[in-house]
C-alpha atoms as a PDB file:
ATOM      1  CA  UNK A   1     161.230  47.568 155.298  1.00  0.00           C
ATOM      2  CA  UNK A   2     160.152  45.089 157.813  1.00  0.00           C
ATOM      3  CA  UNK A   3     158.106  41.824 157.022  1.00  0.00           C
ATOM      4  CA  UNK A   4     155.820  39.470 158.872  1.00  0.00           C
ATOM      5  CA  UNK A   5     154.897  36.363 157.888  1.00  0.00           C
ATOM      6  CA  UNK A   6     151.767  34.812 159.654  1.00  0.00           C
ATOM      7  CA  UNK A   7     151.199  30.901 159.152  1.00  0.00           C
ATOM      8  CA  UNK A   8     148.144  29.055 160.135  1.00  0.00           C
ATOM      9  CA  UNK A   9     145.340  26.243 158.516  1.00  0.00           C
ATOM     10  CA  UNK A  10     143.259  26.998 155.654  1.00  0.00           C
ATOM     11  CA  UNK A  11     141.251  24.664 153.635  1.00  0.00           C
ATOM     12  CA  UNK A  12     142.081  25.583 149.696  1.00  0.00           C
ATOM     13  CA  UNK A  13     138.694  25.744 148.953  1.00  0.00           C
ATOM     14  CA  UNK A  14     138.493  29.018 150.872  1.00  0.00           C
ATOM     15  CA  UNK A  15     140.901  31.002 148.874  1.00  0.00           C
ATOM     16  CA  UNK A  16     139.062  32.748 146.633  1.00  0.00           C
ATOM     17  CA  UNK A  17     136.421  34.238 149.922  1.00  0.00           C
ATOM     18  CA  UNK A  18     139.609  34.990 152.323  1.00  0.00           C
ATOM     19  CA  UNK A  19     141.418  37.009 148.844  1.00  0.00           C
ATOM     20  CA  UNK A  20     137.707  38.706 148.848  1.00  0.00           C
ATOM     21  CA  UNK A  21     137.422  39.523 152.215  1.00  0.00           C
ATOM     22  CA  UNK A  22     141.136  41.388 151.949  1.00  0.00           C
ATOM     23  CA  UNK A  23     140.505  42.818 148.962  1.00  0.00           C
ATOM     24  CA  UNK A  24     137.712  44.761 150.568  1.00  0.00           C
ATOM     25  CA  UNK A  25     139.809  45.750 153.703  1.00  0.00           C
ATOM     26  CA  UNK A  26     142.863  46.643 151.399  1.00  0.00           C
ATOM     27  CA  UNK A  27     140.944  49.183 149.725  1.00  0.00           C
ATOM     28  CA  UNK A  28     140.131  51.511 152.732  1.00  0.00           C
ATOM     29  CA  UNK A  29     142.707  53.534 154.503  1.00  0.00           C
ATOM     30  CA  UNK A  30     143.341  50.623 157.217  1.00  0.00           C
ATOM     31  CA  UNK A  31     146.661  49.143 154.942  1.00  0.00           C
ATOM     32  CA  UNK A  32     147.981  53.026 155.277  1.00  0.00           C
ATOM     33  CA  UNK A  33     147.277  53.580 158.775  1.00  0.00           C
ATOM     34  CA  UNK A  34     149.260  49.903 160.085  1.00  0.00           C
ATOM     35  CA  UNK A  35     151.728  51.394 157.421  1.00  0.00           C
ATOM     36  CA  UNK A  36     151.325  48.235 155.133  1.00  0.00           C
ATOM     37  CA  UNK A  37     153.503  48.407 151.951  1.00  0.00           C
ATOM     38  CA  UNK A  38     152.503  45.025 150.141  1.00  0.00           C
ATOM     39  CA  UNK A  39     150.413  41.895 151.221  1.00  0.00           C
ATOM     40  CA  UNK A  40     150.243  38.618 149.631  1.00  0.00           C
ATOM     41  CA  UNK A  41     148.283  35.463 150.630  1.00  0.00           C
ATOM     42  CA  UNK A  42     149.767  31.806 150.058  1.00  0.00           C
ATOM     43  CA  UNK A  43     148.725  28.204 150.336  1.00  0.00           C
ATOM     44  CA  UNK A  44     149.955  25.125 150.465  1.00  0.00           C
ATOM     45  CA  UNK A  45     148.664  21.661 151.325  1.00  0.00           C
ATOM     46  CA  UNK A  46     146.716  23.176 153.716  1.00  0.00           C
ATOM     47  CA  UNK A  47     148.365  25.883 155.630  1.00  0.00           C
ATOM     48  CA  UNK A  48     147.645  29.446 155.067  1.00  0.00           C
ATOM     49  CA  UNK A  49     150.888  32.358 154.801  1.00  0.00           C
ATOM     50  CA  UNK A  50     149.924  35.818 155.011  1.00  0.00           C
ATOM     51  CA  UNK A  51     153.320  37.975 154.236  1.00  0.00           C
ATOM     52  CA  UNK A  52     152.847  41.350 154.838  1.00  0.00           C
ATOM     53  CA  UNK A  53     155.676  44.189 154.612  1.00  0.00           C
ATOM     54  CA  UNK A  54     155.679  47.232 156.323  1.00  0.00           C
ATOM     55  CA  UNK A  55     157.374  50.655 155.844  1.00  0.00           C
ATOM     56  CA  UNK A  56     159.015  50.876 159.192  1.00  0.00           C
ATOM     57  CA  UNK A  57     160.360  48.693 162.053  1.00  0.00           C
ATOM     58  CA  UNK A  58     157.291  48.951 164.244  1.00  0.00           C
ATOM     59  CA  UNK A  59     154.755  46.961 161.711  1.00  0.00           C
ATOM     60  CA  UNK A  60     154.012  44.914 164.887  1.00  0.00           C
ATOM     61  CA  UNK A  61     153.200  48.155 166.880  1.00  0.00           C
ATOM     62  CA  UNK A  62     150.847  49.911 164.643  1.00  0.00           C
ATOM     63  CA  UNK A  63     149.226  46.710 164.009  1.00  0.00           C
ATOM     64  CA  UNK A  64     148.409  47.017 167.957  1.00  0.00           C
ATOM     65  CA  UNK A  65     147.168  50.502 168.040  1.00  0.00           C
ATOM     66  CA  UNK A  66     144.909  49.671 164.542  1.00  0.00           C
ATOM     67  CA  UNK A  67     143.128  46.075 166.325  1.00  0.00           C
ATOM     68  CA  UNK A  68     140.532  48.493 167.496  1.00  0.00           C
ATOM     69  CA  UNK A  69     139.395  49.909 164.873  1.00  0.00           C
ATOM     70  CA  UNK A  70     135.935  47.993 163.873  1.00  0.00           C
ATOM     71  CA  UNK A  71     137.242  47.166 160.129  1.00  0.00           C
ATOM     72  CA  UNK A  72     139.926  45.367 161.742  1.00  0.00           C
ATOM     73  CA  UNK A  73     137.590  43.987 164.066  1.00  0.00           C
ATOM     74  CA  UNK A  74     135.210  43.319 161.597  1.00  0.00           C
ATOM     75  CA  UNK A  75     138.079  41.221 159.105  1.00  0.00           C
ATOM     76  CA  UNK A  76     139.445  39.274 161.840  1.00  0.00           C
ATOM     77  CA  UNK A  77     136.008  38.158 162.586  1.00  0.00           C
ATOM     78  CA  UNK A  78     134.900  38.123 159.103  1.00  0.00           C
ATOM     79  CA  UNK A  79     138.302  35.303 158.709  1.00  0.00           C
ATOM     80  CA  UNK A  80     137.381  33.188 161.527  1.00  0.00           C
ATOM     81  CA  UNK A  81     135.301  30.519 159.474  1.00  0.00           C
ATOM     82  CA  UNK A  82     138.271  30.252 156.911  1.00  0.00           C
ATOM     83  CA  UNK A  83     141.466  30.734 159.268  1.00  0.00           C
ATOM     84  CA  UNK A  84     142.221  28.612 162.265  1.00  0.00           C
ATOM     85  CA  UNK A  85     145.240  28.681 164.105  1.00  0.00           C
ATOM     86  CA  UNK A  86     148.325  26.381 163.063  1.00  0.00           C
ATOM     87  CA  UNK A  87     148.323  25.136 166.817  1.00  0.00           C
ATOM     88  CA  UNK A  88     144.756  26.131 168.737  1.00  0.00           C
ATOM     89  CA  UNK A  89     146.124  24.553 172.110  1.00  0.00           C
ATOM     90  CA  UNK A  90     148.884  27.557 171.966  1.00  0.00           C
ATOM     91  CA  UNK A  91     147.306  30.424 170.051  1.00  0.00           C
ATOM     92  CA  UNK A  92     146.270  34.185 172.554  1.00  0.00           C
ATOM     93  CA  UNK A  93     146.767  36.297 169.626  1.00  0.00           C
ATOM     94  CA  UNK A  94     148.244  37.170 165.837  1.00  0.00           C
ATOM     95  CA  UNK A  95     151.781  37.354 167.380  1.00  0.00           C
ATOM     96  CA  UNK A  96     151.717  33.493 168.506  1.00  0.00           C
ATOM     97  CA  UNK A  97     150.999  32.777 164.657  1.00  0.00           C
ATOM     98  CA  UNK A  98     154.348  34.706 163.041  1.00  0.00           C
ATOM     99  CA  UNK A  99     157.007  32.807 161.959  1.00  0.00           C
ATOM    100  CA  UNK A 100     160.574  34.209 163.295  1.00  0.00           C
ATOM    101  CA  UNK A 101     163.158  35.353 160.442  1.00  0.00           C
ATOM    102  CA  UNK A 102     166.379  33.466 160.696  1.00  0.00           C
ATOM    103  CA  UNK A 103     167.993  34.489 157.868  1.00  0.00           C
ATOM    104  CA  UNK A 104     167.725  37.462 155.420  1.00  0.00           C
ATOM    105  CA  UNK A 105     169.868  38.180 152.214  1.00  0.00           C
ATOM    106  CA  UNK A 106     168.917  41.530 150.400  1.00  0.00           C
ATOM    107  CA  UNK A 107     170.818  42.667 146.876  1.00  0.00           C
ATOM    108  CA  UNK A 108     170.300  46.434 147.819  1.00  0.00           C
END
């Protein structure tokens, strides 16, 4: 399984809309065709986690081929008022947002 974790600024307040707003997009097909196993939304003191596991390796590719697709479209716009980038002066896309994995222990 391969994970992403995306981290950016989110005031509490808006948890309950942005858990709304991915409940919706979680119940059509989009979480099967990016090949999305599990998602779960954090907070704390005002940053925003969004860890999201995949079946396969190439999470980060399918993700790519799906950003067309106008529910994706319509989400990531839909997020905008809620999510802003952890560093705005550096942000171009999702990818500039995920944290890098330096260490991974696994019992199985």
């Amino acid at each position: 399984m391969h994970s992403t974790l995306i981290v950016a600024r989110m005031e509490l307040s808006s948890a309950e809309e942005v858990a709304r707003l991915f409940t919706g997009f979680d119940a059509t097909e989009m979480p099967h065709r990016m090949g999305t196993r599990r998602r779960e939304l954090f907070s704390y003191q005002g940053l925003y986690f969004h860890l999201q596991d995949f079946e396969q390796e190439n999470g980060a590719e399918r993700i790519e081929e799906a950003k067309t697709d106008p529910r994706f479209v319509r989400i990531s716009q839909d997020l905008k008022p809620f999510i802003q980038a952890y560093d705005p002066t550096t942000w171009r896309s999702p990818a500039d947002a995920m944290a890098q994995r330096f260490y991974h222990w696994s019992a199985e």
